[in-house]
Protein backbone atom coordinates (compact mmCIF):
# COMPACT_ATOMS: atom_id res chain seq x y z
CA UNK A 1 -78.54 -57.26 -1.56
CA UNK A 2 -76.21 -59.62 -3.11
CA UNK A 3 -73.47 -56.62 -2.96
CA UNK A 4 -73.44 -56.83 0.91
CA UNK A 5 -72.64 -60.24 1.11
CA UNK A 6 -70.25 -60.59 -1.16
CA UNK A 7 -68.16 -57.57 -0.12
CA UNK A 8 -67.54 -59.15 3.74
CA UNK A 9 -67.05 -62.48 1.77
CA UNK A 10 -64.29 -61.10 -0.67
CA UNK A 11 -62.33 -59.13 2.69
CA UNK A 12 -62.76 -62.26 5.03
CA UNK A 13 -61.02 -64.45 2.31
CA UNK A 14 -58.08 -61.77 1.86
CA UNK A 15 -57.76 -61.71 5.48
CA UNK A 16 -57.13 -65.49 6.07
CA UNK A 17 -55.25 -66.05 2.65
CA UNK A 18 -52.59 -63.00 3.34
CA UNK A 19 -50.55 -65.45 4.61
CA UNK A 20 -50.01 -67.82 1.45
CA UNK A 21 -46.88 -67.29 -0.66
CA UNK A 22 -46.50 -68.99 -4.25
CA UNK A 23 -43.58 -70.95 -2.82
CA UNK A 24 -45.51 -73.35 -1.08
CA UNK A 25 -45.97 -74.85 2.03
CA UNK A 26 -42.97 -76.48 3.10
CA UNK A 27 -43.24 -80.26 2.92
CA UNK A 28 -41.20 -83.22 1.74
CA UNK A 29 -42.15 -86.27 0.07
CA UNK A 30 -42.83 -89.35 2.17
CA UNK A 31 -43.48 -92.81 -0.13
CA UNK A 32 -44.76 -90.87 -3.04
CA UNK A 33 -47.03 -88.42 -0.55
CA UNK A 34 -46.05 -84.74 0.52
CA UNK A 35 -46.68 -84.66 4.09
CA UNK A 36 -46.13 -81.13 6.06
CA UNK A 37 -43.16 -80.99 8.36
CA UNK A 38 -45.22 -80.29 11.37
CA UNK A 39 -47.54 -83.57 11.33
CA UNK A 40 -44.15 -85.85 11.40
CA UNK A 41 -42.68 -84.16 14.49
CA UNK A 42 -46.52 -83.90 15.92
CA UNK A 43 -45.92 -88.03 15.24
CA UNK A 44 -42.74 -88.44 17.02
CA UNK A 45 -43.68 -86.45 19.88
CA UNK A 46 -46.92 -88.85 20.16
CA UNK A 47 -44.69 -91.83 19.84
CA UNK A 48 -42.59 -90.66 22.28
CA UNK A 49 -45.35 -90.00 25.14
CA UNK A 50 -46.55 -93.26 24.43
CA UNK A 51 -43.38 -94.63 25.14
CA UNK A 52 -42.69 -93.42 28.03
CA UNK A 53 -46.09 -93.85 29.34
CA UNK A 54 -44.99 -97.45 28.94
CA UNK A 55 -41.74 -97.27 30.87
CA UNK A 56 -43.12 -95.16 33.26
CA UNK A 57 -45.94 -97.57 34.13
CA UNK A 58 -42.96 -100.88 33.76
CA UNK A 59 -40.77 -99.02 36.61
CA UNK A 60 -43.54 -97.77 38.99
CA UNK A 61 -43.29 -93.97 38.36
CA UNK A 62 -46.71 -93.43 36.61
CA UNK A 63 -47.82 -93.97 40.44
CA UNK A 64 -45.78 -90.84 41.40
CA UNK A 65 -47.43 -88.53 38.98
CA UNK A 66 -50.12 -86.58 40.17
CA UNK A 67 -51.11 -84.48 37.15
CA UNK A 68 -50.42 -87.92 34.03
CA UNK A 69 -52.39 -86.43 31.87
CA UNK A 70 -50.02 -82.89 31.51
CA UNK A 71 -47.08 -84.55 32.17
CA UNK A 72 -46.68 -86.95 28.84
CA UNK A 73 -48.80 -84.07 27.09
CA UNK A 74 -46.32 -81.53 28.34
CA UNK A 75 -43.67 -84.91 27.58
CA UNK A 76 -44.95 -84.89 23.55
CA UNK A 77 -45.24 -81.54 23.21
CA UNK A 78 -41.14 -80.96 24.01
CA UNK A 79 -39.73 -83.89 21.89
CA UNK A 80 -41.80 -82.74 19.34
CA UNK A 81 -40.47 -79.07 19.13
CA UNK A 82 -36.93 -80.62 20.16
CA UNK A 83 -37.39 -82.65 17.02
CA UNK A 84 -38.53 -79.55 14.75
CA UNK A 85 -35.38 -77.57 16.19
CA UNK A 86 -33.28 -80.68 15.38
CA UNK A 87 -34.48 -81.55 11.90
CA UNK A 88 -36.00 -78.40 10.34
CA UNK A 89 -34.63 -75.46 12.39
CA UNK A 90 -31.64 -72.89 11.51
């Protein structure tokens, strides 16, 4: 019995650990910590939105929007990838 579970067990894990090299996961070190690349540009995109949620709302154009929600999502999503492409990309 304990042969059935284990062999699904032992396949699953080689499945979703394929992926991992012995290099690492690229990250950098941020006051001491290692922090992945992505949550920092996840960060700045967040900032971002926030910010211009602010301006927005200051000069009367959050009124405008009909969809807010998607447009500082959609607004944090692209300065986010903008700054991956700037920072980390080729």
């Amino acid at each position: 019995m304990l042969r059935f579970l284990v062999r699904p067990f032992g396949i699953s894990c080689a499945l979703l650990l394929g992926g991992c090299t012995l290099r690492g996961a690229p990250s950098f070190s941020l006051a001491g910590a290692y922090f992945p690349d992505w949550m920092l540009c996840g960060i700045i995109g967040i900032a971002v939105a926030v910010g211009l949620r602010v301006v927005f709302v200051l000069t009367g154009l959050d009124a405008l929007l009909s969809l807010r929600l998607f447009t500082y999502l959609s607004l944090g999503v692209i300065t986010a990838l903008l700054a991956w492409l700037i920072w980390f990309g080729p």
